[in-house]
C-alpha atoms as a PDB file:
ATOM      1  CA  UNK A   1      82.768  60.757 105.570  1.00  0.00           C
ATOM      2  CA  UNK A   2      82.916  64.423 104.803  1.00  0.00           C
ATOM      3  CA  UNK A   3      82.374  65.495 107.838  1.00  0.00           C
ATOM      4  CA  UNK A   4      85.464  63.601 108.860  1.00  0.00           C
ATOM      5  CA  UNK A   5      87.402  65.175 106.623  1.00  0.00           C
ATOM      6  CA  UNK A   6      86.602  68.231 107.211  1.00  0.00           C
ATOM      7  CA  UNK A   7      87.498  68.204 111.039  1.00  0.00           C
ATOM      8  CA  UNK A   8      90.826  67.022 110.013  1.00  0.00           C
ATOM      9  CA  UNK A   9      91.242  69.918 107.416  1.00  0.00           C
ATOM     10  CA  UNK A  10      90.238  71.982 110.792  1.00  0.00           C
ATOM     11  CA  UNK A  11      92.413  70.351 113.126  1.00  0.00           C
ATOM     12  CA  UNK A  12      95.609  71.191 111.014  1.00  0.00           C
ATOM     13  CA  UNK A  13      94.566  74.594 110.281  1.00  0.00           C
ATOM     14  CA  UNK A  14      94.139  74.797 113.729  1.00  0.00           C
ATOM     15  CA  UNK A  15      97.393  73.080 114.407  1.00  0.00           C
ATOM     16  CA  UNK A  16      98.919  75.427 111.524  1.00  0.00           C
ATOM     17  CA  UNK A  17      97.983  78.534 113.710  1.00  0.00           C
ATOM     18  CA  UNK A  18      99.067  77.642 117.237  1.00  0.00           C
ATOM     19  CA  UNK A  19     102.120  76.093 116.055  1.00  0.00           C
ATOM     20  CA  UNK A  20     103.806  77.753 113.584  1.00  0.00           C
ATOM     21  CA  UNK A  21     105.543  80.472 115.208  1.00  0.00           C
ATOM     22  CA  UNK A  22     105.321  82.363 112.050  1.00  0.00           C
ATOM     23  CA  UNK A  23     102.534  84.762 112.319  1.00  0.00           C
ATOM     24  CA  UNK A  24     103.877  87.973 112.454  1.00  0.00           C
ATOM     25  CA  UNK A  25     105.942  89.593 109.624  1.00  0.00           C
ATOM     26  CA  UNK A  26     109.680  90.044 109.193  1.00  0.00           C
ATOM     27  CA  UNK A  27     111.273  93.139 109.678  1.00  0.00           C
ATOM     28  CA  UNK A  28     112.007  93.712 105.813  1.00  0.00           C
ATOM     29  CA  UNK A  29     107.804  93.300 105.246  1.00  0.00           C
ATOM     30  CA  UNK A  30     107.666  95.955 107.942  1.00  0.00           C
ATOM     31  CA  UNK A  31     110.455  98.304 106.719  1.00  0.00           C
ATOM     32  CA  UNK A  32     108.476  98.219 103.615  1.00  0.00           C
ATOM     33  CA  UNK A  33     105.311  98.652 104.819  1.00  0.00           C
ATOM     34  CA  UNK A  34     106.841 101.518 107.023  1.00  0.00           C
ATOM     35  CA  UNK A  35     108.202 103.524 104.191  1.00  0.00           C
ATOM     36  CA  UNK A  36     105.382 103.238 101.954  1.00  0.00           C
ATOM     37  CA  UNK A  37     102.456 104.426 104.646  1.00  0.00           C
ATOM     38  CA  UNK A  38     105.446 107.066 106.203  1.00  0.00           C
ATOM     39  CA  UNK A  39     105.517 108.355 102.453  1.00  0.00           C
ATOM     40  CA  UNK A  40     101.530 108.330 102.049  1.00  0.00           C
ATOM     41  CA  UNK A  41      99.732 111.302 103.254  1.00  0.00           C
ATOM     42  CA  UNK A  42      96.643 109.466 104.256  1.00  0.00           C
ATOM     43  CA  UNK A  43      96.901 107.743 107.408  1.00  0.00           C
ATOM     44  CA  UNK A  44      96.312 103.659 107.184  1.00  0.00           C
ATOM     45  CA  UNK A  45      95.063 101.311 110.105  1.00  0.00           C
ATOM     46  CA  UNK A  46      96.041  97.287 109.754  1.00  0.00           C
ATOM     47  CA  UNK A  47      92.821  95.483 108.917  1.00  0.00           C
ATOM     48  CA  UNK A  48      95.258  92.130 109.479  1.00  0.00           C
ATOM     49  CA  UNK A  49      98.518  91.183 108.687  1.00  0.00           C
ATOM     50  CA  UNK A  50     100.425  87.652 109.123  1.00  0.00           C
ATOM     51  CA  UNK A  51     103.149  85.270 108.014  1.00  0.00           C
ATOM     52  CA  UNK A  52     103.093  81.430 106.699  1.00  0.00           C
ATOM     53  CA  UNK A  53     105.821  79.726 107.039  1.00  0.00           C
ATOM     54  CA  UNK A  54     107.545  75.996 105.749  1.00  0.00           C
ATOM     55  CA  UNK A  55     105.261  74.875 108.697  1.00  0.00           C
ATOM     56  CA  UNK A  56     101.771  76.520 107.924  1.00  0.00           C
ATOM     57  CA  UNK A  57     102.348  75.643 104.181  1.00  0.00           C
ATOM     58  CA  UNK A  58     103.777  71.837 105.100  1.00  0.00           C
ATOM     59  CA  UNK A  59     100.095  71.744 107.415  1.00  0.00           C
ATOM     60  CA  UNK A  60      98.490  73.335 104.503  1.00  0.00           C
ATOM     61  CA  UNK A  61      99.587  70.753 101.935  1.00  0.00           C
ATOM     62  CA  UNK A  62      98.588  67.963 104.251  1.00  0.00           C
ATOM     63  CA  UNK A  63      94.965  69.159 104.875  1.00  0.00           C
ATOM     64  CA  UNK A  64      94.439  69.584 100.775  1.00  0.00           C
ATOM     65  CA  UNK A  65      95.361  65.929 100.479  1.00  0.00           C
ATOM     66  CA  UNK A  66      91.939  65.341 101.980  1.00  0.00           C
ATOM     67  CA  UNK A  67      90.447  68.032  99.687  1.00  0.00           C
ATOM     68  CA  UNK A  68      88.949  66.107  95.894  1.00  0.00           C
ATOM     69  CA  UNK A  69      90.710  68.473  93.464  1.00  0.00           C
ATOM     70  CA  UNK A  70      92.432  67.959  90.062  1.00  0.00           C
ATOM     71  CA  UNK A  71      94.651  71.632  90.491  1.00  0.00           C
ATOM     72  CA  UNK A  72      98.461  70.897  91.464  1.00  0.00           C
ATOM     73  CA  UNK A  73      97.727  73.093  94.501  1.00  0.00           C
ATOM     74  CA  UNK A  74     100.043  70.817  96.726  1.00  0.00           C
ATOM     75  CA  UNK A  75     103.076  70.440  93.605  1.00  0.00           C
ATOM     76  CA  UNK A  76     102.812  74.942  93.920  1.00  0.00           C
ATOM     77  CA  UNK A  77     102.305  74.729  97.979  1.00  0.00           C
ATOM     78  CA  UNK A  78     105.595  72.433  98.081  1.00  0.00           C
ATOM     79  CA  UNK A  79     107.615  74.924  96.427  1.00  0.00           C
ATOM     80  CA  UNK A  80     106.815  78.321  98.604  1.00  0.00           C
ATOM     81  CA  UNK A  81     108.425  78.781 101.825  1.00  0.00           C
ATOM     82  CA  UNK A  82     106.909  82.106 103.348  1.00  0.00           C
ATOM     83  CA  UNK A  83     103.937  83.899 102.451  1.00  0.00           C
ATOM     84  CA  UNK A  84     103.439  87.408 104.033  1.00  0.00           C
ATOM     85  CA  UNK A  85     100.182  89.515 103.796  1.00  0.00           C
ATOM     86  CA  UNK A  86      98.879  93.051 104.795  1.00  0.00           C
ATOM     87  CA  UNK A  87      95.996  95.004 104.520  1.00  0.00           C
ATOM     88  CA  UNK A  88      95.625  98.021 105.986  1.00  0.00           C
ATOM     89  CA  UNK A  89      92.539 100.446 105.475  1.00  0.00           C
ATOM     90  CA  UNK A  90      92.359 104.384 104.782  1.00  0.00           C
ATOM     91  CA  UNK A  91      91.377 106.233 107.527  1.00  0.00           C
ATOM     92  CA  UNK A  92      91.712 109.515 105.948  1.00  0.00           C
ATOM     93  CA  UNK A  93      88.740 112.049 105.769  1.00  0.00           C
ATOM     94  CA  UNK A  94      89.918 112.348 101.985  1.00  0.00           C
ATOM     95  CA  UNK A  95      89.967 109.507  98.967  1.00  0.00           C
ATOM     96  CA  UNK A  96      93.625 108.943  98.040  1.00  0.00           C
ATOM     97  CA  UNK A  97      94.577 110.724  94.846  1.00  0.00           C
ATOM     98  CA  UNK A  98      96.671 107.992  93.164  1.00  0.00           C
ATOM     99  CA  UNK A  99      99.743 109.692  90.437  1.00  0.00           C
ATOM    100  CA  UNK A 100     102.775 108.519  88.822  1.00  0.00           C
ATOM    101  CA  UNK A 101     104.307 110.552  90.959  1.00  0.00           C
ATOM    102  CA  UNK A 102     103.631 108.156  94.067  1.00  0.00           C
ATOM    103  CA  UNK A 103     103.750 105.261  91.611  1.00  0.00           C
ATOM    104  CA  UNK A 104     107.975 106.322  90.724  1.00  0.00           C
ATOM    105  CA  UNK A 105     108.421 106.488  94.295  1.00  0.00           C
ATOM    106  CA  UNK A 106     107.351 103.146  94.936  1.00  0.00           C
ATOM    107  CA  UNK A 107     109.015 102.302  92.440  1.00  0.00           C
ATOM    108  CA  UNK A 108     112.373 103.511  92.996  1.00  0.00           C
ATOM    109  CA  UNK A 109     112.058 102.778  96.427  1.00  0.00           C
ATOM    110  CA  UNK A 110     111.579  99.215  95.688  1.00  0.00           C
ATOM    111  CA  UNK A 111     114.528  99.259  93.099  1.00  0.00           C
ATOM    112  CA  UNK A 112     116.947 100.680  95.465  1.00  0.00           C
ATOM    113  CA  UNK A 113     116.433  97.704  97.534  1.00  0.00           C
ATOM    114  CA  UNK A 114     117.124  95.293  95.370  1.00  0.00           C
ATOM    115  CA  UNK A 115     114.062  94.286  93.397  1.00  0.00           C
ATOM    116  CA  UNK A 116     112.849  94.745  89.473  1.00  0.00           C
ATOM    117  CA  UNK A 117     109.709  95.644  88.455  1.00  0.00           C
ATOM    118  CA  UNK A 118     108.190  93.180  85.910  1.00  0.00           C
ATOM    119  CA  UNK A 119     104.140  95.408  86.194  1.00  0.00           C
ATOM    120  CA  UNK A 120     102.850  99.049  86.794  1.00  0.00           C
ATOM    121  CA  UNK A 121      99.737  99.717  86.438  1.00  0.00           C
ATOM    122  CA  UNK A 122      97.973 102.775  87.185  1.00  0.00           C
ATOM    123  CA  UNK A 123      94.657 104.721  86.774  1.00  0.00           C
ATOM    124  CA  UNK A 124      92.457 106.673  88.137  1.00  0.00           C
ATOM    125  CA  UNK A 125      92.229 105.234  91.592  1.00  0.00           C
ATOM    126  CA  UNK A 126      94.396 102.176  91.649  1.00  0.00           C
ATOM    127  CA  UNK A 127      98.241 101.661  91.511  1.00  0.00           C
ATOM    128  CA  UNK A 128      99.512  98.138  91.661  1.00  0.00           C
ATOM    129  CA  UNK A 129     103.478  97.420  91.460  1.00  0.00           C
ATOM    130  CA  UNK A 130     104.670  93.780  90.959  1.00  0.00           C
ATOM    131  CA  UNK A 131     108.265  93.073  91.957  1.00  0.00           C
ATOM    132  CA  UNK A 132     110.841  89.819  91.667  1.00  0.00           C
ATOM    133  CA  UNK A 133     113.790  89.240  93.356  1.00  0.00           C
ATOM    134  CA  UNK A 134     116.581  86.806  91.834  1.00  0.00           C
ATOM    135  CA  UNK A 135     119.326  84.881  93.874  1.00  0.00           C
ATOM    136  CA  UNK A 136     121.829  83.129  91.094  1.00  0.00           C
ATOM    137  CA  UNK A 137     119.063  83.050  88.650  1.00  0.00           C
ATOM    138  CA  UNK A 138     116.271  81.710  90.407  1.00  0.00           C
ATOM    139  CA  UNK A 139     113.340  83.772  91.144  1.00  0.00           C
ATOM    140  CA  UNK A 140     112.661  83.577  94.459  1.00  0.00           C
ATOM    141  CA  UNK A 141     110.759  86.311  95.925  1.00  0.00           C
ATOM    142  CA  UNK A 142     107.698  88.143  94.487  1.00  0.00           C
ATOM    143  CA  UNK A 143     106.921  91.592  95.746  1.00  0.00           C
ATOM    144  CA  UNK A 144     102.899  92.825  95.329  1.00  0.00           C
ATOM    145  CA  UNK A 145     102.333  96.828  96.021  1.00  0.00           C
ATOM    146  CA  UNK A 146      98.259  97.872  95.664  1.00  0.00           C
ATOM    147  CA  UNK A 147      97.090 100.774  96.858  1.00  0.00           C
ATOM    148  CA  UNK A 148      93.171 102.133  95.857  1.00  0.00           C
ATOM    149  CA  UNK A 149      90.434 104.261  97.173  1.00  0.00           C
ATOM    150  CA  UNK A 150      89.948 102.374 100.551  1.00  0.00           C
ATOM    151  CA  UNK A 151      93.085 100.269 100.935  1.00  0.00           C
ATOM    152  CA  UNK A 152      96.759  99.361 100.670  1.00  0.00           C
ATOM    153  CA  UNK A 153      97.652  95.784  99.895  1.00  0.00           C
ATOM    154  CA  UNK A 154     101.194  94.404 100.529  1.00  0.00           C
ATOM    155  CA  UNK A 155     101.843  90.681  99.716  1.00  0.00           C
ATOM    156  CA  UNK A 156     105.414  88.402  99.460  1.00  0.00           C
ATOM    157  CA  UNK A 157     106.080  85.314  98.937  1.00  0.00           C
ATOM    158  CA  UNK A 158     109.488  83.458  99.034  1.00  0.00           C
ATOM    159  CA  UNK A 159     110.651  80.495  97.369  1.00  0.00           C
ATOM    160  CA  UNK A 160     111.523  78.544  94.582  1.00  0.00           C
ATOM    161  CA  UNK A 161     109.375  80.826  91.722  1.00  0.00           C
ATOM    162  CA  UNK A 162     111.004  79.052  88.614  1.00  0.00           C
ATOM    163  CA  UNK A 163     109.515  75.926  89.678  1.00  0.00           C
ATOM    164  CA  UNK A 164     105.627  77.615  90.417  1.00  0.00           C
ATOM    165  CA  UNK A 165     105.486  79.176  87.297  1.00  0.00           C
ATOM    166  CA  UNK A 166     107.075  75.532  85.882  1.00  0.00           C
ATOM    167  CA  UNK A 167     104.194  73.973  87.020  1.00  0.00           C
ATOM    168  CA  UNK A 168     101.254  76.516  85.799  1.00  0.00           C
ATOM    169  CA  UNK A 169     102.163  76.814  82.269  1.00  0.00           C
ATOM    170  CA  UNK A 170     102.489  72.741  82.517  1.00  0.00           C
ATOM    171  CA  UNK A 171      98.998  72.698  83.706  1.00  0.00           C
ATOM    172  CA  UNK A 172      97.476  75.511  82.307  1.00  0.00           C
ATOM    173  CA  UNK A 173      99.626  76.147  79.057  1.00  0.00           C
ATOM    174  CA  UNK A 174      99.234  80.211  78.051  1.00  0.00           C
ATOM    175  CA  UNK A 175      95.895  79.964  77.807  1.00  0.00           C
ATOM    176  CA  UNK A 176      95.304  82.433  79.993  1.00  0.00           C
ATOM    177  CA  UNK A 177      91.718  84.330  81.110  1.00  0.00           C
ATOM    178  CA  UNK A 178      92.219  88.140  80.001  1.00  0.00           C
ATOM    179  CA  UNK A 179      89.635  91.029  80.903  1.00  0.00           C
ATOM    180  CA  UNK A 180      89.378  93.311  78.059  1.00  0.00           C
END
């Protein structure tokens, strides 16, 4: 029986990919992406990068119906409409020397297009940036910068925020796990 279920989880993952039509990124992931590596001085080669779409997510959702799980994974998958990922890798002879300096660029660059930073975080080698987007009060896009030693980490996702973040504090209250 599980091995039944998990061909189907493979067949619409499958499916997912040849179908969806929504691999690549949009040109405002790109523009992004382009501005922040054109700013860098270390030079960055994409380790992957890809788009899921209603379609991926709605294939997804279907697939964890077959999965045994008590998380509201399919209640948060129902409310995101595009999820957009990149990782690209430092290729530079030198580690990257992370300051606020870069970290206010980021920042203001992100800012000047629209978004509002709600977490900056920065130390020795790691900056991470995490931005929101409103559209008649609804969040609806989240914006995650991370650059380190080795890598730079861009992720988006679109959709209806209010209702994700709904949903975890239902199910998860504010009890929280913190690292100290």
């Amino acid at each position: 029986m599980k091995l039944r279920k998990a061909k189907y989880i493979l067949s619409f993952l499958l499916i997912t990919l040849l179908f969806s039509g929504c691999i690549g990124v949009d040109r405002s992931f790109r523009g992004m992406r382009d501005y922040i590596l054109e700013y860098s001085k270390n030079q960055f080669e994409k380790e992957f990068e890809f788009s899921l779409g209603n379609i991926s997510i709605g294939m997804a959702e279907i697939a964890l119906n077959f999965a045994e799980t008590d998380e509201p994974i399919d209640e948060i998958l129902s409310e995101i409409d595009n999820v957009q990922v990149g990782i690209y890798n430092n290729l530079s002879n030198y580690q990257i020397n992370v300051n606020i300096e870069e970290l206010k660029f980021i920042t203001n660059k992100m800012e000047n297009a629209g978004w509002n930073c709600i977490v900056k975080t920065l130390n020795n080698d790691e900056i991470t940036a995490i931005f929101v987007r409103f559209s008649e009060d609804e969040l609806n896009q989240l914006f995650v910068i991370s650059v380190n030693k080795s890598e730079l980490v861009l992720v988006e996702v679109l959709g209806n925020l209010n209702k994700v973040i709904e949903v975890a504090i239902r199910e998860k209250g504010f009890n929280f796990a913190m690292n100290h």
